[in-house]
Protein backbone atom coordinates (compact mmCIF):
# COMPACT_ATOMS: atom_id res chain seq x y z
CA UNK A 1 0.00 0.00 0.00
CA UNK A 2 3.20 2.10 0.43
CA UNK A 3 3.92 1.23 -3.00
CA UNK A 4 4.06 4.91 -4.82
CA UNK A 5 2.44 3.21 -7.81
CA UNK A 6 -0.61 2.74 -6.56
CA UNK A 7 -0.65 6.18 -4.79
CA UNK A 8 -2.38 7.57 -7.92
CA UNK A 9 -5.11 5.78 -8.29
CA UNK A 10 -8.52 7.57 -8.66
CA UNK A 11 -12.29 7.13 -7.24
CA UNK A 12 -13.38 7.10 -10.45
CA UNK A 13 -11.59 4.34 -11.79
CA UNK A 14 -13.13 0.86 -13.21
CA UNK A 15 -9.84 -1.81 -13.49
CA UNK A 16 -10.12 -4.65 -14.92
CA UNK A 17 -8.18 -7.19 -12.94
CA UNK A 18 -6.58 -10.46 -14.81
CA UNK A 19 -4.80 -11.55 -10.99
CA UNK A 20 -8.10 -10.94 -9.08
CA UNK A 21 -10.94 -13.73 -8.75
CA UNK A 22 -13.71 -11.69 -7.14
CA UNK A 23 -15.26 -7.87 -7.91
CA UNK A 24 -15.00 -5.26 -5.14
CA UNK A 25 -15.67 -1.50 -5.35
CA UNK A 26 -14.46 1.11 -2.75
CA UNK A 27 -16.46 4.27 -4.44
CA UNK A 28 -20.12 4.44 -3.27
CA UNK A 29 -21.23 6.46 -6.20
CA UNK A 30 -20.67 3.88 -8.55
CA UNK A 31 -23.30 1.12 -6.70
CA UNK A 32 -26.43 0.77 -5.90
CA UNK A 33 -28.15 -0.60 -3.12
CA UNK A 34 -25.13 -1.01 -0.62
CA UNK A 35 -26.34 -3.33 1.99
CA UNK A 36 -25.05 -6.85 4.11
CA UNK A 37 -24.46 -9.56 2.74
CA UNK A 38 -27.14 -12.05 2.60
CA UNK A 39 -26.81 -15.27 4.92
CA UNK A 40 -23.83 -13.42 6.69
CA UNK A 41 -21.92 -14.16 4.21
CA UNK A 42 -18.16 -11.89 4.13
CA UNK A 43 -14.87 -11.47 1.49
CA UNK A 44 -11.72 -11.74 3.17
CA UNK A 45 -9.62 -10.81 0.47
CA UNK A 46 -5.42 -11.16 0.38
CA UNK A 47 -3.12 -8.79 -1.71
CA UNK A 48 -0.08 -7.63 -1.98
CA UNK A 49 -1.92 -4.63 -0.09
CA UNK A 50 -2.43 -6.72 2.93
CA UNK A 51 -5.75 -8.16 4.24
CA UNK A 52 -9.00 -6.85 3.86
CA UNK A 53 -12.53 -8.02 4.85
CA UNK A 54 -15.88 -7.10 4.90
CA UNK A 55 -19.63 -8.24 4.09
CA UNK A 56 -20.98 -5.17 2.31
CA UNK A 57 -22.15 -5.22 -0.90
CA UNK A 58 -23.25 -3.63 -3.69
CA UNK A 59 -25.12 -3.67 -7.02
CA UNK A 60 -23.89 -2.57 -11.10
CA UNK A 61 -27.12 -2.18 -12.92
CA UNK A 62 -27.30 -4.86 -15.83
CA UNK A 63 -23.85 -6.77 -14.00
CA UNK A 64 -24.87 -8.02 -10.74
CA UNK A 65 -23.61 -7.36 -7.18
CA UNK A 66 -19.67 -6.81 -6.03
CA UNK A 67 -18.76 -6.51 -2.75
CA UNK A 68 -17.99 -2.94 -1.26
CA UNK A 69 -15.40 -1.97 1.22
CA UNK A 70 -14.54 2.08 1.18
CA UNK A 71 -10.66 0.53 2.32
CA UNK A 72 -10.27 -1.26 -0.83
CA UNK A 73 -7.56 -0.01 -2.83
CA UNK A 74 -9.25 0.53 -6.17
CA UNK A 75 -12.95 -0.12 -7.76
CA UNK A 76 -11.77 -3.65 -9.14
CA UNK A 77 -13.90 -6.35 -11.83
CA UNK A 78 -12.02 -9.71 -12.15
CA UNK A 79 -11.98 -10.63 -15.63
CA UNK A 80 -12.20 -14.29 -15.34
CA UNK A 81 -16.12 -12.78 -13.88
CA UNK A 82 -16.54 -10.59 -16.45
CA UNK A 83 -15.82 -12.83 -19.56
CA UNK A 84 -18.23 -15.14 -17.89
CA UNK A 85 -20.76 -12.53 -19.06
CA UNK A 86 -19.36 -10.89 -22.17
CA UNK A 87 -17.42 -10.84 -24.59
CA UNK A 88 -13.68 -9.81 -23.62
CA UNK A 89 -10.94 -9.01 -26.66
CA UNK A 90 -7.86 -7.84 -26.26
CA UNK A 91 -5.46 -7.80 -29.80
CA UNK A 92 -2.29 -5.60 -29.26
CA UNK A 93 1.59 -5.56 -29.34
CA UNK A 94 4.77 -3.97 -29.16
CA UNK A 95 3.83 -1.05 -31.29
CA UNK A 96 0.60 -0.37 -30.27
CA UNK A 97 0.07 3.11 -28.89
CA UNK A 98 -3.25 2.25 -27.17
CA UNK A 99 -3.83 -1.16 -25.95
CA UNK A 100 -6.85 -1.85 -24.02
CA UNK A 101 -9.18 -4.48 -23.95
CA UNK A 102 -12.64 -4.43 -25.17
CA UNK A 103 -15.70 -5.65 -23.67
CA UNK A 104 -18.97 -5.87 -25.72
CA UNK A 105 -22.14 -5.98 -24.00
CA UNK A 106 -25.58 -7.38 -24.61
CA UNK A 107 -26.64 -4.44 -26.75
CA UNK A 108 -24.15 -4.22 -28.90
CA UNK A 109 -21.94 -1.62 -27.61
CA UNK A 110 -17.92 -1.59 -26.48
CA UNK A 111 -16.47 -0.29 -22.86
CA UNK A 112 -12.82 -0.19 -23.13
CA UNK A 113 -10.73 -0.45 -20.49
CA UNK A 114 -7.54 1.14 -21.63
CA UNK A 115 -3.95 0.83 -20.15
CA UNK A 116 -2.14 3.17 -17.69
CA UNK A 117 0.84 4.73 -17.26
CA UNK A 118 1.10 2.70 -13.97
CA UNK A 119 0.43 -0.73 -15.74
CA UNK A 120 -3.04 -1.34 -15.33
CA UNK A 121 -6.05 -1.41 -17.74
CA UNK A 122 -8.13 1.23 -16.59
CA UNK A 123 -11.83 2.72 -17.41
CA UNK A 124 -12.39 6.11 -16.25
CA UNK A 125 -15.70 7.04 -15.08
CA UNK A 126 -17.11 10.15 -16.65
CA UNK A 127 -19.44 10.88 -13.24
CA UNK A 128 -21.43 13.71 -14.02
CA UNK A 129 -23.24 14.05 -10.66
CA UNK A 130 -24.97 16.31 -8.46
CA UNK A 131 -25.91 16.87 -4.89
CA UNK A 132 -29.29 15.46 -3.26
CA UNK A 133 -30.19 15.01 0.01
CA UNK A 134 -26.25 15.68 1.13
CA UNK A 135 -26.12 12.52 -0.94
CA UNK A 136 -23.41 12.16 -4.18
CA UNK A 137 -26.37 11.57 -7.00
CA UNK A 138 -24.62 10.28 -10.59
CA UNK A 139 -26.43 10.81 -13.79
CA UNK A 140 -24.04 8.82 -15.83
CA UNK A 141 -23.63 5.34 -15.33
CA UNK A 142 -21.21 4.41 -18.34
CA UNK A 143 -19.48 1.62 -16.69
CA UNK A 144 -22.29 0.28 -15.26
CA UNK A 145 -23.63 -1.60 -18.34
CA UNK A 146 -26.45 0.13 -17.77
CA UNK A 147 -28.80 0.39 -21.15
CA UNK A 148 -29.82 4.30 -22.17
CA UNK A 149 -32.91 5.10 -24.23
CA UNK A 150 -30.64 5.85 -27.41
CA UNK A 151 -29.41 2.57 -27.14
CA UNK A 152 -32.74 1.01 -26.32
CA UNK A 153 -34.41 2.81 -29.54
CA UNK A 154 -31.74 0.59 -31.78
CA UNK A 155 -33.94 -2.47 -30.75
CA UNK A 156 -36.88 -1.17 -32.67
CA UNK A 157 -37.75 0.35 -36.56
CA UNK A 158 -38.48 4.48 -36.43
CA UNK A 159 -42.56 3.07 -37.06
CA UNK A 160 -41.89 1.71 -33.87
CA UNK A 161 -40.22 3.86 -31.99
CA UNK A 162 -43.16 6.78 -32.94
CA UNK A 163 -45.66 4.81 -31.78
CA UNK A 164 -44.17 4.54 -28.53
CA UNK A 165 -43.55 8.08 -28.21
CA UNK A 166 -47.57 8.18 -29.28
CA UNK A 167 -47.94 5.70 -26.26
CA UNK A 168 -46.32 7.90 -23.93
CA UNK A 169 -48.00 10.85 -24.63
CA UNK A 170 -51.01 9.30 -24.84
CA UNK A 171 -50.42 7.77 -21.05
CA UNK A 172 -49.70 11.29 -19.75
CA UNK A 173 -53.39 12.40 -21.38
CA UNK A 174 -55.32 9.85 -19.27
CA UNK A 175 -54.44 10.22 -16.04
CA UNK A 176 -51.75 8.01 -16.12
CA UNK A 177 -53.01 4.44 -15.25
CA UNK A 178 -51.26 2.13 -13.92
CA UNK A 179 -49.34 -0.04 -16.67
CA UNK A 180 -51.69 -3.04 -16.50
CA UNK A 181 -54.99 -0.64 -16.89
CA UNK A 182 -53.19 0.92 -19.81
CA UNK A 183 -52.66 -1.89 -21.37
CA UNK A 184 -56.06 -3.75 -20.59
CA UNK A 185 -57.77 -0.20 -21.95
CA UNK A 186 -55.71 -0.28 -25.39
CA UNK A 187 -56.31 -4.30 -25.86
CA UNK A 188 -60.07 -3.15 -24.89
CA UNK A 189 -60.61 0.18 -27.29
CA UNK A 190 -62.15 1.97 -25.09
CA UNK A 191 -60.51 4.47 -26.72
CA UNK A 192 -62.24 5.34 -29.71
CA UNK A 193 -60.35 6.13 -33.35
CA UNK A 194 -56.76 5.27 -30.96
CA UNK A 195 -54.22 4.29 -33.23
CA UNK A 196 -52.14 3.39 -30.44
CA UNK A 197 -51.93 -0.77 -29.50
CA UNK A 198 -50.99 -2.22 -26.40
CA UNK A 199 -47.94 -3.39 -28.46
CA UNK A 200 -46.95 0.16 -28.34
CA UNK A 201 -47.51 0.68 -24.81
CA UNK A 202 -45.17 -2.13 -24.02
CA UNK A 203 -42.60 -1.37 -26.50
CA UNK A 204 -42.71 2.41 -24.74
CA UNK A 205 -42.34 0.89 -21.48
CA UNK A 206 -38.81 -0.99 -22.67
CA UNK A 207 -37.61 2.07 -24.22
CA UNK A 208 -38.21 4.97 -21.47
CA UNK A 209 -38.82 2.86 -18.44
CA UNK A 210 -41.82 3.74 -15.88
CA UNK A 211 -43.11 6.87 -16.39
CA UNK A 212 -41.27 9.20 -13.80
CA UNK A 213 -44.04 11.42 -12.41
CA UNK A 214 -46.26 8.15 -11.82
CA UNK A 215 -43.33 7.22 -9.82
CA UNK A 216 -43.37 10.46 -8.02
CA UNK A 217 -47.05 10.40 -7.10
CA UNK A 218 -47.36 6.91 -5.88
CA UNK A 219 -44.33 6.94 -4.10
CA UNK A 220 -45.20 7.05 -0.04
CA UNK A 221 -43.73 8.15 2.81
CA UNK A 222 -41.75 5.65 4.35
CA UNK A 223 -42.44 5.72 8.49
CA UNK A 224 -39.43 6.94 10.39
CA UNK A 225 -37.16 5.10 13.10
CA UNK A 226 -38.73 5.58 16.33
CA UNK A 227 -36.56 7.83 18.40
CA UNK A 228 -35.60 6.00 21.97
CA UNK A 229 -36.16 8.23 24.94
CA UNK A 230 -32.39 8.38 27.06
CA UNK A 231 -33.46 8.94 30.77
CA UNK A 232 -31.16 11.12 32.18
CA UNK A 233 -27.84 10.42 34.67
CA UNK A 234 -28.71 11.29 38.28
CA UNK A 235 -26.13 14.01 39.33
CA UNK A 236 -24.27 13.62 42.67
CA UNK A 237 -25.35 16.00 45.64
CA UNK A 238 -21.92 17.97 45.50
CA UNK A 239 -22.39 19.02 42.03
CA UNK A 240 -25.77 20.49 42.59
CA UNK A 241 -24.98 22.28 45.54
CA UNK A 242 -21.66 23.56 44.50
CA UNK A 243 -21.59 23.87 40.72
CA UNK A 244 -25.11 24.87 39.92
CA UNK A 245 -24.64 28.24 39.06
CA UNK A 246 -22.73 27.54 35.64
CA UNK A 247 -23.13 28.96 32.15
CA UNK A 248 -23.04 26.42 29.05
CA UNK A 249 -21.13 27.86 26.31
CA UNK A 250 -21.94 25.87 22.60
CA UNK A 251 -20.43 26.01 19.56
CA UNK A 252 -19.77 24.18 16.06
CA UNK A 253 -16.38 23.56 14.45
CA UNK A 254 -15.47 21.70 11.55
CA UNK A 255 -12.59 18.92 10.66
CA UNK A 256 -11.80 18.34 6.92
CA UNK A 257 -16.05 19.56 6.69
CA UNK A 258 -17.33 17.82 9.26
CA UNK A 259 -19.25 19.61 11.92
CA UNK A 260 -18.71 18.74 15.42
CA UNK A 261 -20.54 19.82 18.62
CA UNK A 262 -18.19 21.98 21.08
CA UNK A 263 -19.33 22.71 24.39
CA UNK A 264 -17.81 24.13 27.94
CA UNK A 265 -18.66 25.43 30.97
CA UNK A 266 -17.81 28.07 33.09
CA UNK A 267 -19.11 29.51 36.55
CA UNK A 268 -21.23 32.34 36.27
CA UNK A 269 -20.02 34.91 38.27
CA UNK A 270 -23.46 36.69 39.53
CA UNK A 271 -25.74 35.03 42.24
CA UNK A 272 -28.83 36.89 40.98
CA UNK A 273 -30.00 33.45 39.64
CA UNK A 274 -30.08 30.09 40.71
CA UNK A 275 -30.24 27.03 38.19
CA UNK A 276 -33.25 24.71 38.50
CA UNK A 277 -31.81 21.10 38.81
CA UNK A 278 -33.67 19.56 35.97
CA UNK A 279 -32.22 21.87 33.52
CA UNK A 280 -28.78 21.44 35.44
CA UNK A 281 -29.23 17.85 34.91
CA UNK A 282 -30.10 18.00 31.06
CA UNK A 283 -27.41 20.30 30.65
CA UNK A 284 -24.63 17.68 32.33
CA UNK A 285 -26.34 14.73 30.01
CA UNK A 286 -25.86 16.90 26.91
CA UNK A 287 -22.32 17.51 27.97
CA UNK A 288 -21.45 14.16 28.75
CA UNK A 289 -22.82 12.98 25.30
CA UNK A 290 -20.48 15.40 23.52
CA UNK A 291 -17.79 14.07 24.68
């Protein structure tokens, strides 16, 4: 890990490993879903790096689940895994100037996973993301295999693809049924002179996915974590009767943009007012808890 080789690797790197027999990510922008393992199950993983294990996981839309551990070294995909699910080429020699290997997926199209400077076959990320919920958000998943609408419309004719776009529209008009209605209304007519078939509708749904303000206004509120009630410490005698007259200073700092919670006290240096001892006591919890 000392090894200044390695010192330059970035978050938003894909490698593809030839020497590594299982897929683990360390960037949680490129997965979704990060949860346990299921049935406890855990990746103790030896390298050159040293020893590393965890039972997180995560999932690559239309490639399956990797496990996840933000100490990993690199965002890694073992080849012998992923020529198990596409095709894999790699034609090169002495004089090439950029050797890479190619991987085609299912739809037809190539991710290339060039070499480095530093000796490994690398695909960079383009992660053009935003902020939501204090959460990293990416709106380009180019490693991920994942299928876009341009490259779902080369599954169908133009004819086709118009009459989905007819679909769509045509979804919005009604209300915007549920999928199932929509198609039991088309297969029905119940719209009259609608040149649109159910055909259509499904052919729509492939193409543009689940219409996104459906989503939106179906989409509940999920119920909160109950918040457990703390009782409070019991304060000795002494502190009450000689440290009850104190003022609680608070503040916020930050470390490397993370806010932290600063609090001290001082003795207040009038007798004009006493401190109840239930506010005393909440007062000593909250300072207690801070540190």
């Amino acid at each position: 890990m000392q090894n200044n080789r390695y010192r330059g690797l970035q978050k938003n790197w894909v490698l593809l490993d030839s020497q590594s027999n299982c897929d683990i990510f360390c960037n949680p922008a490129l997965l979704r879903n990060i949860r346990s393992a299921d049935n406890n199950a855990e990746l103790c993983l030896v390298s050159n790096g040293g020893e590393l294990v965890t039972n997180q996981v995560g999932d690559i839309p239309n490639y399956g689940t990797v496990w996840y551990s933000p100490d990993s070294l690199a965002n890694i995909l073992s080849l012998s895994n992923v020529r198990q699910k596409y095709d894999v080429v790699y034609k090169t020699g002495p004089t090439d100037p950029t050797p890479c290997f190619e991987v085609t997926k299912t739809d037809g199209t190539c991710m290339k996973f060039f070499e480095h400077s530093i000796g490994l076959y690398v695909h960079e990320v383009n992660l053009y993301s935003s902020i939501s919920n204090n959460k990293l958000v990416n709106t380009d998943y180019i490693y991920s295999f994942l299928q876009t609408v341009e490259e779902n419309e080369k599954q169908f004719t133009k004819r086709q693809i118009t009459q989905a776009k007819e679909a769509k529209l045509l979804y919005a008009k009604i209300g915007r049924p549920s999928h199932a209605k929509f198609i039991k209304i088309l297969n029905k007519n119940v719209i009259c002179d609608c040149k649109v078939t159910a055909e259509d509708a499904k052919i729509a749904l492939h193409i543009y996915g689940p219409d996104r303000a459906t989503i939106k206004g179906k989409t509940v509120r999920s119920q909160p974590s109950h918040v457990p009630e703390v009782a409070l410490s019991h304060l000795p005698e002494s502190i009450i009767d000689y440290h009850s007259e104190i003022t609680l200073c608070i503040d916020i700092l930050f470390v490397n943009g993370v806010p932290f919670l600063h609090t001290i006290s001082k003795k207040k240096t009038t007798n004009n007012r006493r401190i109840d001892k239930q506010i005393l006591q909440e007062l000593t919890f909250l300072y207690s808890k801070c540190y």
